[in-house]
PDB file of N, CA and C in Angstrom:
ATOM      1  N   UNK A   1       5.791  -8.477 -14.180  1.00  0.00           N
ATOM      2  CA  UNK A   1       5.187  -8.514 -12.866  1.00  0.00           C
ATOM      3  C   UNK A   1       5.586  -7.294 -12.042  1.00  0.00           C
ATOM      4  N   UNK A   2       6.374  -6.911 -12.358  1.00  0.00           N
ATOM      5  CA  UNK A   2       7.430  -5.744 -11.009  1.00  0.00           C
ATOM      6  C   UNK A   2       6.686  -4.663 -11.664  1.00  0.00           C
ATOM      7  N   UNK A   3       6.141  -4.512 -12.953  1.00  0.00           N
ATOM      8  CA  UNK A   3       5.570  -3.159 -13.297  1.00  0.00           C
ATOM      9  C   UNK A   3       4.323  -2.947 -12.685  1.00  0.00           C
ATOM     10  N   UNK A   4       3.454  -3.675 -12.057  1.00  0.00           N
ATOM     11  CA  UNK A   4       2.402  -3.695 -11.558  1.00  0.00           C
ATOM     12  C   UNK A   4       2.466  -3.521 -10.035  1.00  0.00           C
ATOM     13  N   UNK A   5       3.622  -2.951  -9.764  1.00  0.00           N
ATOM     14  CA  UNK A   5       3.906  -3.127  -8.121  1.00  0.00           C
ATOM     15  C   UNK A   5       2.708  -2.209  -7.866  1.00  0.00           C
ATOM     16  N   UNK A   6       2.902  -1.153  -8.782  1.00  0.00           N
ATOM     17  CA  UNK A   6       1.815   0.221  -8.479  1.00  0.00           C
ATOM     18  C   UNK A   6       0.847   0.161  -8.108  1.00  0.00           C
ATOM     19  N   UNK A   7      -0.189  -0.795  -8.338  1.00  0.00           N
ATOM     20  CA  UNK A   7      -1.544  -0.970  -8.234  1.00  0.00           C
ATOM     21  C   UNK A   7      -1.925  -2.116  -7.040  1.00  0.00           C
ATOM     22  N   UNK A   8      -0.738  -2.574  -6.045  1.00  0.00           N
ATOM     23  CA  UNK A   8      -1.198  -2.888  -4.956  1.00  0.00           C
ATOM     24  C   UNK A   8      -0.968  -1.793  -3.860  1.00  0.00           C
ATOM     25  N   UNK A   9      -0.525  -0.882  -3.885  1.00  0.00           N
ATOM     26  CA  UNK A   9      -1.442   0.409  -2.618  1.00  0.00           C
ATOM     27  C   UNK A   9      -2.314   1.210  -3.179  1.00  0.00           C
ATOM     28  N   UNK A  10      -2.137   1.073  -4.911  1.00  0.00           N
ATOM     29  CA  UNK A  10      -4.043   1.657  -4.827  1.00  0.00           C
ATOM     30  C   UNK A  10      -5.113   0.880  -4.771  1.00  0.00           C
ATOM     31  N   UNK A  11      -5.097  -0.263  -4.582  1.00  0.00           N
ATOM     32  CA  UNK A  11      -5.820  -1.502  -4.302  1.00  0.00           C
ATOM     33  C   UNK A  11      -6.297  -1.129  -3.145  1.00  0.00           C
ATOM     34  N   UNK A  12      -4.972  -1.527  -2.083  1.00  0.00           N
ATOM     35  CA  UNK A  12      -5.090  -1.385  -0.575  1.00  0.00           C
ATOM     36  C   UNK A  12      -5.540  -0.368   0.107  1.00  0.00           C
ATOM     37  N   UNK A  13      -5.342   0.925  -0.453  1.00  0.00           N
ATOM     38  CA  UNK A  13      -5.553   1.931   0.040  1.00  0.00           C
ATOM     39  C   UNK A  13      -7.643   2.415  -0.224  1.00  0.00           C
ATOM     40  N   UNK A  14      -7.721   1.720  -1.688  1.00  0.00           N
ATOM     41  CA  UNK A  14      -9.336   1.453  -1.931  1.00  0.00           C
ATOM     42  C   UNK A  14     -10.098   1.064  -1.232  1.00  0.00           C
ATOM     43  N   UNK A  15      -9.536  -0.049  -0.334  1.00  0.00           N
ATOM     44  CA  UNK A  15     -10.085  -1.006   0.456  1.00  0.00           C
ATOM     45  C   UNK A  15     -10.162  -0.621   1.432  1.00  0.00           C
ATOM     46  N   UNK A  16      -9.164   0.241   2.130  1.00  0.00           N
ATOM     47  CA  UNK A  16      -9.342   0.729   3.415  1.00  0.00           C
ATOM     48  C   UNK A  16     -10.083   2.501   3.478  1.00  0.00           C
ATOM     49  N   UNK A  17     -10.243   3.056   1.975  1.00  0.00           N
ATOM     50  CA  UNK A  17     -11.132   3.920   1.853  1.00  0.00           C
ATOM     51  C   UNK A  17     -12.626   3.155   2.241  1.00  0.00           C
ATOM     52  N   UNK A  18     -12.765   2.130   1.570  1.00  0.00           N
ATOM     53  CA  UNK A  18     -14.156   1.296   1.361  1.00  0.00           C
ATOM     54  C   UNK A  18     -14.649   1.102   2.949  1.00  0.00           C
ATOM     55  N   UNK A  19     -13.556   0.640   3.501  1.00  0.00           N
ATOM     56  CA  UNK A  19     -13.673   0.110   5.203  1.00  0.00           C
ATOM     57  C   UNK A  19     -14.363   1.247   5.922  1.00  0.00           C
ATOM     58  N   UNK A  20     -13.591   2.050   5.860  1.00  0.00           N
ATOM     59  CA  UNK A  20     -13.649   3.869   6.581  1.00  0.00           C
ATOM     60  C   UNK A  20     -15.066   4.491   6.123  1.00  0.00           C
ATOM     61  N   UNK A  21     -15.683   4.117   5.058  1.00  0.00           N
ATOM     62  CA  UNK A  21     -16.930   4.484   4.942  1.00  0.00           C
ATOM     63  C   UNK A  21     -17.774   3.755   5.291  1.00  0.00           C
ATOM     64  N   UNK A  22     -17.871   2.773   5.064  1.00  0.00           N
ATOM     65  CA  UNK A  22     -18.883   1.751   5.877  1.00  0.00           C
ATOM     66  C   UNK A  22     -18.766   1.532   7.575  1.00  0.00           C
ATOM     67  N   UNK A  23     -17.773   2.082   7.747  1.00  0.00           N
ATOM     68  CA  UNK A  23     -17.732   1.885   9.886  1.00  0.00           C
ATOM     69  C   UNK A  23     -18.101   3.766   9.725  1.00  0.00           C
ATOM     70  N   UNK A  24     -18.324   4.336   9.499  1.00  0.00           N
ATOM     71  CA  UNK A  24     -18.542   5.994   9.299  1.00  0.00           C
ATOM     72  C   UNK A  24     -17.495   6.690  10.153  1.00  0.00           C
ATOM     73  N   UNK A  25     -16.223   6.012   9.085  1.00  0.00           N
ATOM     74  CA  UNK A  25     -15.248   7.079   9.875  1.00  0.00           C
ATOM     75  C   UNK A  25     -14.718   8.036   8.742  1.00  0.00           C
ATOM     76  N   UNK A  26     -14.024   9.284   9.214  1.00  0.00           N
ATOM     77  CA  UNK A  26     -13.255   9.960   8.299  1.00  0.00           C
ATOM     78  C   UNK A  26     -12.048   9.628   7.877  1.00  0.00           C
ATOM     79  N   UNK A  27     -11.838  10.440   6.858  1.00  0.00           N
ATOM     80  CA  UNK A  27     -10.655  10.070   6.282  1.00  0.00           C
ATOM     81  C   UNK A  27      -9.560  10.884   7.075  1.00  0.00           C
ATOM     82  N   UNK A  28      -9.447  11.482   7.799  1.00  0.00           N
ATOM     83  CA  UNK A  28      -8.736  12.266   8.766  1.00  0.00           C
ATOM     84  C   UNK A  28      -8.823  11.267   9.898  1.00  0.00           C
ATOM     85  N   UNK A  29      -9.645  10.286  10.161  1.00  0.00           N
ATOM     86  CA  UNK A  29      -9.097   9.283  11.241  1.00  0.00           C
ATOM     87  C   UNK A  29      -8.738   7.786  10.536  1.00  0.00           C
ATOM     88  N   UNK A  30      -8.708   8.093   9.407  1.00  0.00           N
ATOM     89  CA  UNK A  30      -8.104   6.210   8.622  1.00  0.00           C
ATOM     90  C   UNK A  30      -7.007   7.084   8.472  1.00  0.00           C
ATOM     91  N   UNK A  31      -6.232   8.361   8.481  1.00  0.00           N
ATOM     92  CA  UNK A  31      -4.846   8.740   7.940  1.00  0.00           C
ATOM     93  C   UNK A  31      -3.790   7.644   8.065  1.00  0.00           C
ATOM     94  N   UNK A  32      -3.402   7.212   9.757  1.00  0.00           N
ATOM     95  CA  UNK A  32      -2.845   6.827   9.666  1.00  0.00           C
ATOM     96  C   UNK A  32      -3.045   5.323   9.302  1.00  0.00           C
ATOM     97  N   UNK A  33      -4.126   4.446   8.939  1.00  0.00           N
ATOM     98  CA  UNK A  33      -3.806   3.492   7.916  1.00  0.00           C
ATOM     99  C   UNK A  33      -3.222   3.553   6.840  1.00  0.00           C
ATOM    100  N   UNK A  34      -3.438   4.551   6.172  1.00  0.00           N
ATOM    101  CA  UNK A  34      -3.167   4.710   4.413  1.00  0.00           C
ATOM    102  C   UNK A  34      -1.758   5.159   4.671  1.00  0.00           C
ATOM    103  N   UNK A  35      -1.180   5.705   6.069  1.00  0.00           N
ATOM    104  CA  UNK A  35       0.485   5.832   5.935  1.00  0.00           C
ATOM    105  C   UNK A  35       1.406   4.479   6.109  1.00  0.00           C
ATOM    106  N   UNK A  36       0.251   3.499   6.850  1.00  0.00           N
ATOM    107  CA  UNK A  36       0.730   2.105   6.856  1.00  0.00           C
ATOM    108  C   UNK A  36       1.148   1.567   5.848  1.00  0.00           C
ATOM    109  N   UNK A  37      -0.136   1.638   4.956  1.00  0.00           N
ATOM    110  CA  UNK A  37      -0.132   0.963   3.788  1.00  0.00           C
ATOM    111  C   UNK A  37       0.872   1.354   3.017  1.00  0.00           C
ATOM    112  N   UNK A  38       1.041   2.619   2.719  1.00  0.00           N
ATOM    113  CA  UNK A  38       1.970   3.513   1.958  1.00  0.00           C
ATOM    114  C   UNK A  38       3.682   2.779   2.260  1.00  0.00           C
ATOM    115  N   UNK A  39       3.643   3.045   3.902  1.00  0.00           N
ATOM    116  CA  UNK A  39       5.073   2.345   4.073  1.00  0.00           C
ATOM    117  C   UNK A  39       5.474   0.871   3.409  1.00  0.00           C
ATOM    118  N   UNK A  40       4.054  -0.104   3.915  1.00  0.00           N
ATOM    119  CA  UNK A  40       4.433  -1.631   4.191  1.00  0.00           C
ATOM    120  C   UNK A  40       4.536  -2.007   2.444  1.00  0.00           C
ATOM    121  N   UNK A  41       3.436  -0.995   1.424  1.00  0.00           N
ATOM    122  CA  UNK A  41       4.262  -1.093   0.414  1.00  0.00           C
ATOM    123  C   UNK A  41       5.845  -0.998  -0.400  1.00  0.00           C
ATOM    124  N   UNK A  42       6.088   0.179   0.260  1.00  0.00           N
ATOM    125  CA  UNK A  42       7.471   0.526  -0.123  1.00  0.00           C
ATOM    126  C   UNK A  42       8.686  -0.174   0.854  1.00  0.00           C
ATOM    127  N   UNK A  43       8.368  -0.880   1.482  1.00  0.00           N
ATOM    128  CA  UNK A  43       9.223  -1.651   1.897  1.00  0.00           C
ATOM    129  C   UNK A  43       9.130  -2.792   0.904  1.00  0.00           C
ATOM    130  N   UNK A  44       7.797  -2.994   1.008  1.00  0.00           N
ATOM    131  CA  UNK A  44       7.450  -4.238   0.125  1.00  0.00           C
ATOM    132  C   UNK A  44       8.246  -4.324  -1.552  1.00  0.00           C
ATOM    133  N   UNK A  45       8.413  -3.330  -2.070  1.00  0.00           N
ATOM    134  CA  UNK A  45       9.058  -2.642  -3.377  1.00  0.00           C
ATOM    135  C   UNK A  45      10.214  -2.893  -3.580  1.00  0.00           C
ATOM    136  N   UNK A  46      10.581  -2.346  -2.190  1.00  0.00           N
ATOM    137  CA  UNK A  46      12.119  -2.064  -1.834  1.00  0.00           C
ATOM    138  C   UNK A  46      12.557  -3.147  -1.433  1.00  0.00           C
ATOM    139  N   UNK A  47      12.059  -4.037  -1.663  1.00  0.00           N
ATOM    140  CA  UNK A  47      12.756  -5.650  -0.840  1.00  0.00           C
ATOM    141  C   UNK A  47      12.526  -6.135  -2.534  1.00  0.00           C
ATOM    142  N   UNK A  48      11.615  -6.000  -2.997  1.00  0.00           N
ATOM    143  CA  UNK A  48      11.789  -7.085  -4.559  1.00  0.00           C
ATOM    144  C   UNK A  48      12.869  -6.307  -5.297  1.00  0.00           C
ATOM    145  N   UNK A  49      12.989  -4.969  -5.487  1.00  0.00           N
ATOM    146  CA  UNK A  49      13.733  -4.569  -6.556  1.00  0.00           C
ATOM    147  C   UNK A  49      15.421  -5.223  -5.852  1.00  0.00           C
ATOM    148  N   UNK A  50      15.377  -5.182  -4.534  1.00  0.00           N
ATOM    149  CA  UNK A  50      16.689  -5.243  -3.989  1.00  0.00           C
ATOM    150  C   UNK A  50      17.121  -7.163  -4.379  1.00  0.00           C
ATOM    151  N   UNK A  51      16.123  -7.819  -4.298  1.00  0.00           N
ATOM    152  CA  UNK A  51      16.862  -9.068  -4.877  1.00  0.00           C
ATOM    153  C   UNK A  51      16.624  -9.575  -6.365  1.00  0.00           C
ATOM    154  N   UNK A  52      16.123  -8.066  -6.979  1.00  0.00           N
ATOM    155  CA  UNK A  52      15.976  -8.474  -8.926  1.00  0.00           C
ATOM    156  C   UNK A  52      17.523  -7.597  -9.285  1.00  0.00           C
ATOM    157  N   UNK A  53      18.068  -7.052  -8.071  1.00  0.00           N
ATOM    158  CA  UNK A  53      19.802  -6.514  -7.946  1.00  0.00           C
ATOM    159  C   UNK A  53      20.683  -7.718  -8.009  1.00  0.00           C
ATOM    160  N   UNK A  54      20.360  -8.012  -6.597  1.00  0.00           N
ATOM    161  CA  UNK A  54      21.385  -8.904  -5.986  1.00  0.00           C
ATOM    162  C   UNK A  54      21.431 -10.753  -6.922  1.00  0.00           C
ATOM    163  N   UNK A  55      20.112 -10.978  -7.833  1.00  0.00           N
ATOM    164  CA  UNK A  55      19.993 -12.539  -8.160  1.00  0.00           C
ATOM    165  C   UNK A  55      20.559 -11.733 -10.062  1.00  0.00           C
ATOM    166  N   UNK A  56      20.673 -10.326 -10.457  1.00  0.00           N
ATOM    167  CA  UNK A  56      20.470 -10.274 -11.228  1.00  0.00           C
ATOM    168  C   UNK A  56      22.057 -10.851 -11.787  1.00  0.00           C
TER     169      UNK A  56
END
């Protein structure tokens, strides 16, 4: 399961490409979504690997 972390911000980040074209915005004004996403993943990462540490 943990090897697949990868493919939920290119998921997310698809989706909010998908969004940004259909409201006709640029990708220079969704930037800062995709830095959201980018973060709330790697927190997201960084919180599972930290208790496959701590339960290991």
């Amino acid at each position: 399961m943990i090897r697949l972390f990868f493919l939920l911000p290119i998921v997310m980040c698809c989706v909010w490409w998908w969004y940004l074209n259909n409201r006709n915005y640029s990708l220079k004004e969704g930037l800062k979504g995709f830095i959201y996403i980018l973060v709330f993943n790697t927190v997201l990462v960084l919180f599972f690997v930290m208790m496959i540490i701590l339960t290991h």
